[in-house]
C-alpha atoms as a PDB file:
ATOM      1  CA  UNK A   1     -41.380   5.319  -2.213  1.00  0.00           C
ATOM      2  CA  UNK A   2     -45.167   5.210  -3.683  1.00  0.00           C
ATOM      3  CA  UNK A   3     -44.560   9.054  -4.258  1.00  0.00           C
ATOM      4  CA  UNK A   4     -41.203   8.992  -5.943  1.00  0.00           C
ATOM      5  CA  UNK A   5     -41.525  10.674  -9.469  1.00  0.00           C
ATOM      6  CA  UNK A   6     -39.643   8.652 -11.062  1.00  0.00           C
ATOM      7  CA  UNK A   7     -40.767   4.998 -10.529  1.00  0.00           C
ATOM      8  CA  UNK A   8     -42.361   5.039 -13.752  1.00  0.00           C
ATOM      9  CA  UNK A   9     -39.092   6.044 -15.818  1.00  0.00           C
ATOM     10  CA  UNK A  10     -38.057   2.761 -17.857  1.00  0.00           C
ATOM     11  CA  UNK A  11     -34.265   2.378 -16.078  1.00  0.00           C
ATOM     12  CA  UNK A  12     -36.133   2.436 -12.745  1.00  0.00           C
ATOM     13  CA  UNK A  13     -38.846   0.099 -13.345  1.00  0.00           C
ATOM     14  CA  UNK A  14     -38.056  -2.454 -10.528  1.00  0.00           C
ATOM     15  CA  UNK A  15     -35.713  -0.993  -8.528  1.00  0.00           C
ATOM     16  CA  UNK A  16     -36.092   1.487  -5.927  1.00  0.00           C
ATOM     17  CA  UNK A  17     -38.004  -1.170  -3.944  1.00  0.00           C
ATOM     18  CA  UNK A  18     -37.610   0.154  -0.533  1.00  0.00           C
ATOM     19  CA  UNK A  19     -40.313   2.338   1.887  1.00  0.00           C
ATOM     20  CA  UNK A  20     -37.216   3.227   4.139  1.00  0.00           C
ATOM     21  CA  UNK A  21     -32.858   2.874   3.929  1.00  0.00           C
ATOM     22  CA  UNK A  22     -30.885   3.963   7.149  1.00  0.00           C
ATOM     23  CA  UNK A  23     -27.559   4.034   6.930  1.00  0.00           C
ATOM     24  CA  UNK A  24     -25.901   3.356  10.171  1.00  0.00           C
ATOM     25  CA  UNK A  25     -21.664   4.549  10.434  1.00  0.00           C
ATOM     26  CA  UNK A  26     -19.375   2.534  12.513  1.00  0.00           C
ATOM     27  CA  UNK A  27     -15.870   4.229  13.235  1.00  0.00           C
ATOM     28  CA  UNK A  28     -13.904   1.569  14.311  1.00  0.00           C
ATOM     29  CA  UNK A  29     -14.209  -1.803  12.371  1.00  0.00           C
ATOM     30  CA  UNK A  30     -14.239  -4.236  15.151  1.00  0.00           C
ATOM     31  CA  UNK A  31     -17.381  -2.628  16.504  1.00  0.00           C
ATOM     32  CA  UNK A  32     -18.283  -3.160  13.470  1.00  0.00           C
ATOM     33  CA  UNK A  33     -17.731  -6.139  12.979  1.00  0.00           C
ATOM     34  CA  UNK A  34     -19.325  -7.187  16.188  1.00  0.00           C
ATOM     35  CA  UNK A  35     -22.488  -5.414  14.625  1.00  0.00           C
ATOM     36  CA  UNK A  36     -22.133  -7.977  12.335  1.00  0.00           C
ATOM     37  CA  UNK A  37     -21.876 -11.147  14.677  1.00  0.00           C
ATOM     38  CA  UNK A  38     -24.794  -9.452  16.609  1.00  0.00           C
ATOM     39  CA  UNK A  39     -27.108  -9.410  13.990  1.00  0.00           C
ATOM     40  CA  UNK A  40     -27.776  -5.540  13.564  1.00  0.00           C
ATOM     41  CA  UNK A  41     -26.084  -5.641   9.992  1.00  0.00           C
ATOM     42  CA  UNK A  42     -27.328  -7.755   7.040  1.00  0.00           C
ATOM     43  CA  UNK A  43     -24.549  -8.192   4.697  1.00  0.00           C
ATOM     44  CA  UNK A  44     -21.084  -7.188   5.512  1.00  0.00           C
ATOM     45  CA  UNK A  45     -17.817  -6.929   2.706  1.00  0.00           C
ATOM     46  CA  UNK A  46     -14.369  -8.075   4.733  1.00  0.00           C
ATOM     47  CA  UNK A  47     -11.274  -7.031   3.568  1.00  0.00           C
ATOM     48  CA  UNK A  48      -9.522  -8.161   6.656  1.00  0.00           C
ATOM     49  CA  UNK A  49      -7.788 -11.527   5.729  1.00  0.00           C
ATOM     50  CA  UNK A  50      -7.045 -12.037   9.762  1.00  0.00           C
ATOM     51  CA  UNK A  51     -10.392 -11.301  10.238  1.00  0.00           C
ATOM     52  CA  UNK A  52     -11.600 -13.889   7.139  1.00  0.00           C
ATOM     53  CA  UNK A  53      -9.830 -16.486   8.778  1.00  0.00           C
ATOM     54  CA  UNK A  54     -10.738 -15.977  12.629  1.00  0.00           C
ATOM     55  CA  UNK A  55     -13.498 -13.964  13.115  1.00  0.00           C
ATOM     56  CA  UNK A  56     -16.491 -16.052  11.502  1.00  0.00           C
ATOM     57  CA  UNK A  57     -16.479 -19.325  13.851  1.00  0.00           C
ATOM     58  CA  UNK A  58     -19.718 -17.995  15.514  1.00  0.00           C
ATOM     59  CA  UNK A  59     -23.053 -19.575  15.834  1.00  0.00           C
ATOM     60  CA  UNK A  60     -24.865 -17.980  12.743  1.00  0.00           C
ATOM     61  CA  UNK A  61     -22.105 -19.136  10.890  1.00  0.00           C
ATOM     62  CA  UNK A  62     -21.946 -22.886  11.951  1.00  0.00           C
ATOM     63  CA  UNK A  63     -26.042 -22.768  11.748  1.00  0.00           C
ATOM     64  CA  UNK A  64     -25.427 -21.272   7.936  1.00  0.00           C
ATOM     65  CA  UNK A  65     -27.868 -18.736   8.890  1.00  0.00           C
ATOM     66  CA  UNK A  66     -24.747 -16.765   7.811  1.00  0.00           C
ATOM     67  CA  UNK A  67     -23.587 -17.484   4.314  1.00  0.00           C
ATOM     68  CA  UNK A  68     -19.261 -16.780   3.891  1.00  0.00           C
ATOM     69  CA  UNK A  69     -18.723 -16.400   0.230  1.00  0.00           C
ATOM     70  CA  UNK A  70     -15.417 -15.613  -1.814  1.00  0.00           C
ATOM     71  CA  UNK A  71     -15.565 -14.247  -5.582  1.00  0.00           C
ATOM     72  CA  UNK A  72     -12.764 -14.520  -7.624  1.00  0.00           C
ATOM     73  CA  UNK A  73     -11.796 -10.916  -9.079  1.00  0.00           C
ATOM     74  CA  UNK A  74     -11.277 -11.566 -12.759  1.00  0.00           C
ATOM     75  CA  UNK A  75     -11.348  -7.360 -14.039  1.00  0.00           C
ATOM     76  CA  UNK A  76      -8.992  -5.741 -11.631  1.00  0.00           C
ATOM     77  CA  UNK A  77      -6.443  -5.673  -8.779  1.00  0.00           C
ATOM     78  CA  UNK A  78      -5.505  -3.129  -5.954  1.00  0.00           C
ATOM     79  CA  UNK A  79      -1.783  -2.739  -5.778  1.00  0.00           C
ATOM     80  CA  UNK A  80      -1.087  -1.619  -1.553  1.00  0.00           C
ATOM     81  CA  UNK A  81       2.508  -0.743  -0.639  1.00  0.00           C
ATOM     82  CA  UNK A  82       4.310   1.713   1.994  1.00  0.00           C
ATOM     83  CA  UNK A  83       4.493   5.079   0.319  1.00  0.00           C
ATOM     84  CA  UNK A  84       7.615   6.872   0.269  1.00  0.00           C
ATOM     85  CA  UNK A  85       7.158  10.831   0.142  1.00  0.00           C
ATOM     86  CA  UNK A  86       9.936  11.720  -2.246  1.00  0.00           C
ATOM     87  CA  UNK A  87       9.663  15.566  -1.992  1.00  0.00           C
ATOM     88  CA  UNK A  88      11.236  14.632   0.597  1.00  0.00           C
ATOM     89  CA  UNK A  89      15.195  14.776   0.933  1.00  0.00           C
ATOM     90  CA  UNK A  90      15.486  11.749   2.811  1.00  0.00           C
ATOM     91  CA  UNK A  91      13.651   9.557   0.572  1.00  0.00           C
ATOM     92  CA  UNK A  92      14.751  10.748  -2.748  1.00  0.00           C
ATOM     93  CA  UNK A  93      17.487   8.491  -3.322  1.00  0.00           C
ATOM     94  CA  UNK A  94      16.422   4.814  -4.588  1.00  0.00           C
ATOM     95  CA  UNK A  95      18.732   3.235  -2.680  1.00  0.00           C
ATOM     96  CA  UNK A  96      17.412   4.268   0.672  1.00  0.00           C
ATOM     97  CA  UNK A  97      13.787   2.983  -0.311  1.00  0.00           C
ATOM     98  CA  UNK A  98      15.425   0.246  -1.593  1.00  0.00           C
ATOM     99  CA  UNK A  99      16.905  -0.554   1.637  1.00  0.00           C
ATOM    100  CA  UNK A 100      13.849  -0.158   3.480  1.00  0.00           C
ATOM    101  CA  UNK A 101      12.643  -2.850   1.440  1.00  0.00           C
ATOM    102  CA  UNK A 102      15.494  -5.618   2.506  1.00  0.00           C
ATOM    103  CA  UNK A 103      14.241  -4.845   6.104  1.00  0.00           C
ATOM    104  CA  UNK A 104      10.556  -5.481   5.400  1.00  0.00           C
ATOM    105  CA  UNK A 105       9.599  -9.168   6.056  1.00  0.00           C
ATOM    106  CA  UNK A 106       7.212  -9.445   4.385  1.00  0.00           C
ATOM    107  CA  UNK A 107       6.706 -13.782   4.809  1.00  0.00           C
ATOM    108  CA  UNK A 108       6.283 -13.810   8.525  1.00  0.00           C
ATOM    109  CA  UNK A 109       4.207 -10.376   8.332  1.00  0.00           C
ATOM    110  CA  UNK A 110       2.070 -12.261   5.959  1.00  0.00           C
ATOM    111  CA  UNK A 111       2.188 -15.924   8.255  1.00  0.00           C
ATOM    112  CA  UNK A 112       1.652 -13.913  11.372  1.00  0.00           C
ATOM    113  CA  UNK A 113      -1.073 -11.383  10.987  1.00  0.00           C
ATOM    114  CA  UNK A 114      -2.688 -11.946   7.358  1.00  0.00           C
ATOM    115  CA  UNK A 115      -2.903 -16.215   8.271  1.00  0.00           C
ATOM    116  CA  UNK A 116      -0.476 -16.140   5.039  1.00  0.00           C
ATOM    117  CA  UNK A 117      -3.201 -15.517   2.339  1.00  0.00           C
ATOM    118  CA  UNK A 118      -1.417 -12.407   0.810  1.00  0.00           C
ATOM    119  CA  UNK A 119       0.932 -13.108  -2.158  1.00  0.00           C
ATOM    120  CA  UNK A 120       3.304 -10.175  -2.583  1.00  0.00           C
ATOM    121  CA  UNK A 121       3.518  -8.893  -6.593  1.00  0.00           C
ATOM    122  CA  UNK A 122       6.284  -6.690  -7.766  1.00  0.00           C
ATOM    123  CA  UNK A 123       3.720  -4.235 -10.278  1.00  0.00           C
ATOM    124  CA  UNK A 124       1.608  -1.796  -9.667  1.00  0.00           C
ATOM    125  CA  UNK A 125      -0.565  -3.173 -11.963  1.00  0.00           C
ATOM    126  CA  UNK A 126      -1.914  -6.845 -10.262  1.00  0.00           C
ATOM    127  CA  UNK A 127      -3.570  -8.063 -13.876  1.00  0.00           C
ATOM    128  CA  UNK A 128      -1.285 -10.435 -15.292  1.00  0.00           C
ATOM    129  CA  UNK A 129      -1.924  -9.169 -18.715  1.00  0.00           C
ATOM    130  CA  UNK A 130      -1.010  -5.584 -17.276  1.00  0.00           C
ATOM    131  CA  UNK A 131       1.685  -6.516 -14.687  1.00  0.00           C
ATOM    132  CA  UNK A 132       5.570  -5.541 -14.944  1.00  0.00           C
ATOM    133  CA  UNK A 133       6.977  -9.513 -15.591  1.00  0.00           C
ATOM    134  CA  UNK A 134      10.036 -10.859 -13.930  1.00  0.00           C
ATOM    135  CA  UNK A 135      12.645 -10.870 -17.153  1.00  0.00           C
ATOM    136  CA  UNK A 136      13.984  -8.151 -18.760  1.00  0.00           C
ATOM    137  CA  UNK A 137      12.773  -5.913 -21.482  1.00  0.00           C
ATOM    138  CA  UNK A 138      12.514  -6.601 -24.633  1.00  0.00           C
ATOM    139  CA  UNK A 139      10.699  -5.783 -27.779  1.00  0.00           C
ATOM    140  CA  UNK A 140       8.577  -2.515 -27.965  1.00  0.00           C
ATOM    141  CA  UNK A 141       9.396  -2.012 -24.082  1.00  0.00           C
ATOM    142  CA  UNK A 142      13.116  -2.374 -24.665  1.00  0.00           C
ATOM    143  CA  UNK A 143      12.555   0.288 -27.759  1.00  0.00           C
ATOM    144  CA  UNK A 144      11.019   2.535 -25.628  1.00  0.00           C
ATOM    145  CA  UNK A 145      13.468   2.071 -22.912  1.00  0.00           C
ATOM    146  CA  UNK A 146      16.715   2.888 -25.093  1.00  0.00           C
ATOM    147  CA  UNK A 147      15.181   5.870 -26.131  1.00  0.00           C
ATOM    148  CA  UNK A 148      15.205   6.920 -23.039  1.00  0.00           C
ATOM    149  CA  UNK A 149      18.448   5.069 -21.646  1.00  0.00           C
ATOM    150  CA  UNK A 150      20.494   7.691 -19.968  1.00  0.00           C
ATOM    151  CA  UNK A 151      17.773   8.189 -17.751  1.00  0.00           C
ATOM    152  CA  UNK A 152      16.546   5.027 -16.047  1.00  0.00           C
ATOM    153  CA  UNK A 153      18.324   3.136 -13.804  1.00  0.00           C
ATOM    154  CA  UNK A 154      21.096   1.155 -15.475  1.00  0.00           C
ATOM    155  CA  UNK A 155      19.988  -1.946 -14.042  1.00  0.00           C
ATOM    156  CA  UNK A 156      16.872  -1.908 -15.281  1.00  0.00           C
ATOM    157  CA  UNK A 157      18.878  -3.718 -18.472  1.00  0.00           C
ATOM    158  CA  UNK A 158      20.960  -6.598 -16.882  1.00  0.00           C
ATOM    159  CA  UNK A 159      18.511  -7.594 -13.780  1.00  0.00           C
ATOM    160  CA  UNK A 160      14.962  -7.962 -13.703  1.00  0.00           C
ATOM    161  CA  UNK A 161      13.469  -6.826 -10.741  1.00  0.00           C
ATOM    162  CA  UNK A 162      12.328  -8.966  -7.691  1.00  0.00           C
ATOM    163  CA  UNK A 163      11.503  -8.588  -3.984  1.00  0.00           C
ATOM    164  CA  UNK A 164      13.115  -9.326  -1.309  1.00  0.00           C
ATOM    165  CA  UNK A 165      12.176 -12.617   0.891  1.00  0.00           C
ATOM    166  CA  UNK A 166      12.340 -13.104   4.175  1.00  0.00           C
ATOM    167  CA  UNK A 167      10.549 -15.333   6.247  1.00  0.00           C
ATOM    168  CA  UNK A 168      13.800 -16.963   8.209  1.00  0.00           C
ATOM    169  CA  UNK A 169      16.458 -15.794  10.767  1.00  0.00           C
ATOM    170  CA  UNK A 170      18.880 -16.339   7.982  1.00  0.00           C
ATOM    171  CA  UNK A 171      17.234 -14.714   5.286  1.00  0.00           C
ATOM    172  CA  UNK A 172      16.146 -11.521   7.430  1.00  0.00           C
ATOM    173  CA  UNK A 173      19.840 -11.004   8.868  1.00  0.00           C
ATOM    174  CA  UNK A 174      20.849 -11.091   5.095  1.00  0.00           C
ATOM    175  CA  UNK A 175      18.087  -9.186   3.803  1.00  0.00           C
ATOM    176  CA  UNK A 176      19.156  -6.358   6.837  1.00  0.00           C
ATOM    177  CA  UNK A 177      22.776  -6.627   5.838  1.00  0.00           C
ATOM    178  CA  UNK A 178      21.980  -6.120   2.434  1.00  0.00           C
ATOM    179  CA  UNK A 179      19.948  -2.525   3.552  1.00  0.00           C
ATOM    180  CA  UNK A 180      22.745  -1.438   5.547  1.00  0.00           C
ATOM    181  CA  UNK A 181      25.759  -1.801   2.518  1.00  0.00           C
ATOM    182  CA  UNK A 182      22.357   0.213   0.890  1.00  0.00           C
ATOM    183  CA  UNK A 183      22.357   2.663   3.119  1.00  0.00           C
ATOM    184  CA  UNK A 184      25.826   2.873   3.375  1.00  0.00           C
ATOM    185  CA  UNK A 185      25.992   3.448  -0.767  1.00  0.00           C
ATOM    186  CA  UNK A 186      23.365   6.281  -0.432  1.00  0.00           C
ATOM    187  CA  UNK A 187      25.459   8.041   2.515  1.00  0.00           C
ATOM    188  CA  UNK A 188      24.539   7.324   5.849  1.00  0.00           C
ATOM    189  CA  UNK A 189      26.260   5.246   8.895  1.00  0.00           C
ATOM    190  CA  UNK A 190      25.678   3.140  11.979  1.00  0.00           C
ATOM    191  CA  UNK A 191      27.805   4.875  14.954  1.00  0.00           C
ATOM    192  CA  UNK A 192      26.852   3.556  18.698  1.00  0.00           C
ATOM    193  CA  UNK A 193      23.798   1.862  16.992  1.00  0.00           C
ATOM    194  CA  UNK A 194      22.371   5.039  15.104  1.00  0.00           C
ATOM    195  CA  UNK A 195      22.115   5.291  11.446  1.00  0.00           C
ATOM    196  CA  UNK A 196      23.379   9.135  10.798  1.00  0.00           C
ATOM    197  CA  UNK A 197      24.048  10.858   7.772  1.00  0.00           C
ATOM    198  CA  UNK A 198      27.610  10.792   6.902  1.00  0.00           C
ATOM    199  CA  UNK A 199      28.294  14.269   5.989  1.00  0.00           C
ATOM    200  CA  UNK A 200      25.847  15.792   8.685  1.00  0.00           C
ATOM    201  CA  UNK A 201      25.966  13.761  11.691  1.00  0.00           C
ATOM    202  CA  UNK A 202      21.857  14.109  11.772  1.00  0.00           C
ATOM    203  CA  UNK A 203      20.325  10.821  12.802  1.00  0.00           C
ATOM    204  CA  UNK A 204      17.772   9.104   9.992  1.00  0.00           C
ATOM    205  CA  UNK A 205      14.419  10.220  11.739  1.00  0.00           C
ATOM    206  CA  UNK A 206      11.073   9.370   9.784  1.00  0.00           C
ATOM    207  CA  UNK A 207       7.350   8.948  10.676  1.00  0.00           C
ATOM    208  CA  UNK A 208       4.467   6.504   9.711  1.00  0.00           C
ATOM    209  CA  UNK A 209       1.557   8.039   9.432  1.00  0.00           C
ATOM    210  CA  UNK A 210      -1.704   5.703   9.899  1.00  0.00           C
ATOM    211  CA  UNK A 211      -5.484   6.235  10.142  1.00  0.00           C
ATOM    212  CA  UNK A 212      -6.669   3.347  11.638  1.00  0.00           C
ATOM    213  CA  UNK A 213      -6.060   0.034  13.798  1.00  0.00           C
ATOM    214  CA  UNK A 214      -5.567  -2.508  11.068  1.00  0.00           C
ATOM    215  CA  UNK A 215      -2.395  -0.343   9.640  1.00  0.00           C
ATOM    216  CA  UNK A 216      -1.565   0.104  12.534  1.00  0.00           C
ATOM    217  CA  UNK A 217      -0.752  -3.988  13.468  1.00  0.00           C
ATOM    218  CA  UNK A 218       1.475  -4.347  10.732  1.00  0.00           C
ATOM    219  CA  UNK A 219       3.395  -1.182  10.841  1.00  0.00           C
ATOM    220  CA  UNK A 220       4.317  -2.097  14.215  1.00  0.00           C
ATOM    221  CA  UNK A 221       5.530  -5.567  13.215  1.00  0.00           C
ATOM    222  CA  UNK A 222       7.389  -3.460  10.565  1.00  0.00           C
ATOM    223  CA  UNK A 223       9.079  -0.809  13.171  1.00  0.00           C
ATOM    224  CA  UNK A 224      11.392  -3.223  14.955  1.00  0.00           C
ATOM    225  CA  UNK A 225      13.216  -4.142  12.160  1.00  0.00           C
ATOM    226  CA  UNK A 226      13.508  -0.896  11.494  1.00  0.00           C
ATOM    227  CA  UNK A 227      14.932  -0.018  14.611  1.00  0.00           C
ATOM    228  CA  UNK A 228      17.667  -2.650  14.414  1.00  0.00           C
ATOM    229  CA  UNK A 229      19.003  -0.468  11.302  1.00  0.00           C
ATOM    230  CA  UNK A 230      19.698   2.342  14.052  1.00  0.00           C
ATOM    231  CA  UNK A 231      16.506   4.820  12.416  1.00  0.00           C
ATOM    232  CA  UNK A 232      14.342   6.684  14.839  1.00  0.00           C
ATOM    233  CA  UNK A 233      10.631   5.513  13.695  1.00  0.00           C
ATOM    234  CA  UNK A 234       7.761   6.863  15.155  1.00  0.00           C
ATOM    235  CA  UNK A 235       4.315   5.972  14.820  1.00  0.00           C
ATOM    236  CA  UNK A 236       1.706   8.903  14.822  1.00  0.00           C
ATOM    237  CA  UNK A 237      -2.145   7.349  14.642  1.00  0.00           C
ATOM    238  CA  UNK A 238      -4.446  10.217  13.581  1.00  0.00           C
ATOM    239  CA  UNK A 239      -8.300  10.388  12.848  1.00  0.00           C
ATOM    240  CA  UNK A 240      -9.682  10.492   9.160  1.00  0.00           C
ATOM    241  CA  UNK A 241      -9.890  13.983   9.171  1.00  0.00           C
ATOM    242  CA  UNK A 242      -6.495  15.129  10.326  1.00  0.00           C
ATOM    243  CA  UNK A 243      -5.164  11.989   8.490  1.00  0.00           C
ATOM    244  CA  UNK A 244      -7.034  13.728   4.872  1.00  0.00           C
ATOM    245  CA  UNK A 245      -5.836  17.110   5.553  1.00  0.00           C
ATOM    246  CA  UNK A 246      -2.478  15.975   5.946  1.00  0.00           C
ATOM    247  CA  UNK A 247      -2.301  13.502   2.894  1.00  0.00           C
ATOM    248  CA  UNK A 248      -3.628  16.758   0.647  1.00  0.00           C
ATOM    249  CA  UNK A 249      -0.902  19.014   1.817  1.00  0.00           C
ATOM    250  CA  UNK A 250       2.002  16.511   0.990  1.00  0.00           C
ATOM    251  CA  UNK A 251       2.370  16.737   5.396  1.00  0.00           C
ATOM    252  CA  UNK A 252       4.045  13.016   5.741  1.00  0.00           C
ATOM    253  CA  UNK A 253       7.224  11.163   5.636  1.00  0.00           C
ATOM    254  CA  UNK A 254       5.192   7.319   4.993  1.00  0.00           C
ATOM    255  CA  UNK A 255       1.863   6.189   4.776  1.00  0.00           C
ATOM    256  CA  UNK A 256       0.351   3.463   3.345  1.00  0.00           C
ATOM    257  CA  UNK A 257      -1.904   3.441   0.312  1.00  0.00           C
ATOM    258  CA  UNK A 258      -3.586   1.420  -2.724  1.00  0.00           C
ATOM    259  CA  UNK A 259      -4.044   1.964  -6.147  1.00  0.00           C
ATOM    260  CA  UNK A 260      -7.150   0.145  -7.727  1.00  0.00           C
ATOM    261  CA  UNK A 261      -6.265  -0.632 -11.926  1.00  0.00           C
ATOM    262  CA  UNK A 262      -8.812  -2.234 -14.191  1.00  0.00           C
ATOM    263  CA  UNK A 263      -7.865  -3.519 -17.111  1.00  0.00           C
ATOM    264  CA  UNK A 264      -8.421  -0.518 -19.072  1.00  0.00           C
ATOM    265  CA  UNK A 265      -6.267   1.865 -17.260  1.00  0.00           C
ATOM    266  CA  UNK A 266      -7.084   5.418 -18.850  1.00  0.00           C
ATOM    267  CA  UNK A 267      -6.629   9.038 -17.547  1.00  0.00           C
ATOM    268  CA  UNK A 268      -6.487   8.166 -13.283  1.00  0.00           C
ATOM    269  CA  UNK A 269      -3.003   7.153 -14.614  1.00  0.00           C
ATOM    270  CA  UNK A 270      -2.117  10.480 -14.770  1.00  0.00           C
ATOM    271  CA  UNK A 271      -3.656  11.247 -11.343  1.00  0.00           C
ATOM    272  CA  UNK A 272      -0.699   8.547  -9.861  1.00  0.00           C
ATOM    273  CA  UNK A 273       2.253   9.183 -11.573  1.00  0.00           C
ATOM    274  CA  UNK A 274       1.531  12.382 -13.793  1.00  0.00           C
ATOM    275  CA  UNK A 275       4.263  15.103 -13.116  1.00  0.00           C
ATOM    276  CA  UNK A 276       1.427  17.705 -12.607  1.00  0.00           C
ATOM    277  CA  UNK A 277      -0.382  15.671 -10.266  1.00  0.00           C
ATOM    278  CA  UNK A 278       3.012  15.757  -7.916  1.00  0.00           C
ATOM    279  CA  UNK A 279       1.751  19.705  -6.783  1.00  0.00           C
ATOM    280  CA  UNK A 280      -1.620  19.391  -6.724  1.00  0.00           C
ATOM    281  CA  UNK A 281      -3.725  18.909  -3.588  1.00  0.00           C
ATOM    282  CA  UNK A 282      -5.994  16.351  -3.218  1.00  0.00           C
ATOM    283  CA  UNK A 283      -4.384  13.932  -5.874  1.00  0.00           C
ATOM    284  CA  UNK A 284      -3.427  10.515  -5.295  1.00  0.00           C
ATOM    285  CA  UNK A 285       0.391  10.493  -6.685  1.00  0.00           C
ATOM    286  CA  UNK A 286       1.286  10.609  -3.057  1.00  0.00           C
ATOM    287  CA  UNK A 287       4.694   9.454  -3.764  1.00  0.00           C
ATOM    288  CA  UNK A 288       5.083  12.864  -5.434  1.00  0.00           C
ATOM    289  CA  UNK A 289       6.688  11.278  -8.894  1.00  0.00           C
ATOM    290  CA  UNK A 290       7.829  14.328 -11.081  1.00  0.00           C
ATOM    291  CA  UNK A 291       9.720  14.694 -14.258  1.00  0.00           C
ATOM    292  CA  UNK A 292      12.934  16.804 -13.428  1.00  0.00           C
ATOM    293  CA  UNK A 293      13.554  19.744 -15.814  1.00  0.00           C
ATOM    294  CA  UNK A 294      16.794  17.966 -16.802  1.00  0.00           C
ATOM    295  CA  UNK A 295      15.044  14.750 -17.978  1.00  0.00           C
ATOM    296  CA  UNK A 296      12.378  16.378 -20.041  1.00  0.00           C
END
């Protein structure tokens, strides 16, 4: 603005350019996205991959009066995944989330809805340089490690880690046969097609909770196979409100989150995984990791 006090201030100098910005909200994405196509937006950021690869065969497109551009990210990764809340008693034993794994196909969720250009990593940090690597430890991780051996997962030792894979009839009956013997090893069984805990008779009973449409799609494809485990799933869609209120007061069985890491991870480390973090409101280790007062 030709009044702003600042324009002369040497870090401003040539910015600041515009008479007028309106800012315009869209609550659902395909409106606006159709904004978009319409011409009532100017530059749009899609982080739909369907959407990359089907939505942009329009005329402004083909007449390159709209420009589709992809830039390589070099300095960081977002690690998504379904989040399990562990102050919860149903999820706190691995080998439950482990088995909810096996049933997640995540090839044909990736072929079907994402037009397969998702690769699945097995880190939460995406940065090669950064990321948890397919062998076992050794060196100053294995040091660390045996310091601390009677407290990890024996495992961790003798088999590196890897993710399931689906993505054929064969490999998903496997994969679901595999998360039943799981689920049988952490205490539960399938009588008249209902996974029940063993010792209680109380039928495994859990809840996505989801915010918005996209999420939505692919927890559905998700739910089925599920289902086939003999779980009750339920899918409760709630605005961003109710859906923030309920994330801050731990109120959810699974949701679905990100974690963005650059390749300086510093102190927002300790806001995902830092035993403190667990109890307080409003933090993002929503899986509610905590140090037990027997490993400390």
């Amino acid at each position: 603005m030709d009044d702003y006090w600042g324009k002369d201030v040497n870090v401003i100098i040539g910015t600041r350019n515009f008479q007028q910005i309106r800012y315009e909200y869209f609550r659902d994405p395909t409106v606006a996205l159709e904004g978009f196509r319409g011409d009532q937006l100017d530059w749009r950021f899609e982080n739909s991959a369907k959407d990359w690869a089907t939505a942009y065969d329009f005329p402004a497109v083909r007449e390159k009066r709209v420009v589709r551009e992809e830039f390589p990210i070099r300095d960081r990764g977002v690690m998504q995944a379904f989040v399990f809340n562990i102050r919860r008693d149903r999820f706190k034993d691995p080998r439950v989330r482990r088995a909810f794994n096996f049933a997640f196909d995540f090839e044909e969720v990736n072929r079907q809805l994402f037009s397969g250009r998702y690769s699945r990593i097995a880190s939460y940090f995406r940065a090669p340089v950064l990321a948890a690597a397919a062998s076992l430890p050794e060196g100053k991780e294995l040091e660390i490690l045996e310091s601390i051996r009677d407290k990890v997962p024996a495992d961790l030792f003798t088999k590196p880690y890897t993710n399931p894979v689906g993505g054929t009839p064969q490999a998903v009956r496997d994969n679901l046969r595999q998360a039943l013997v799981l689920f049988r090893d952490a205490g539960y069984e399938v009588r008249n097609t209902k996974l029940l805990d063993s010792k209680t008779g109380r039928p495994f009973t859990f809840e996505f909770l989801v915010d918005d449409s996209a999420t939505q799609r692919f927890v559905l494809f998700y739910k089925p196979s599920l289902e086939r485990l003999g779980m009750n799933v339920n899918v409760r869609v709630v605005d961003a409100a109710q859906y923030e209120n309920r994330l801050r007061q731990w109120d959810y069985d699974v949701i679905i989150a990100s974690w963005p890491q650059s390749l300086s991870p510093g102190n927002e480390q300790r806001d995902f995984w830092g035993s403190q973090a667990a109890d307080r409101p409003g933090s993002r280790n929503f899986i509610g990791i905590k140090i037990q007062p027997s490993m400390r």
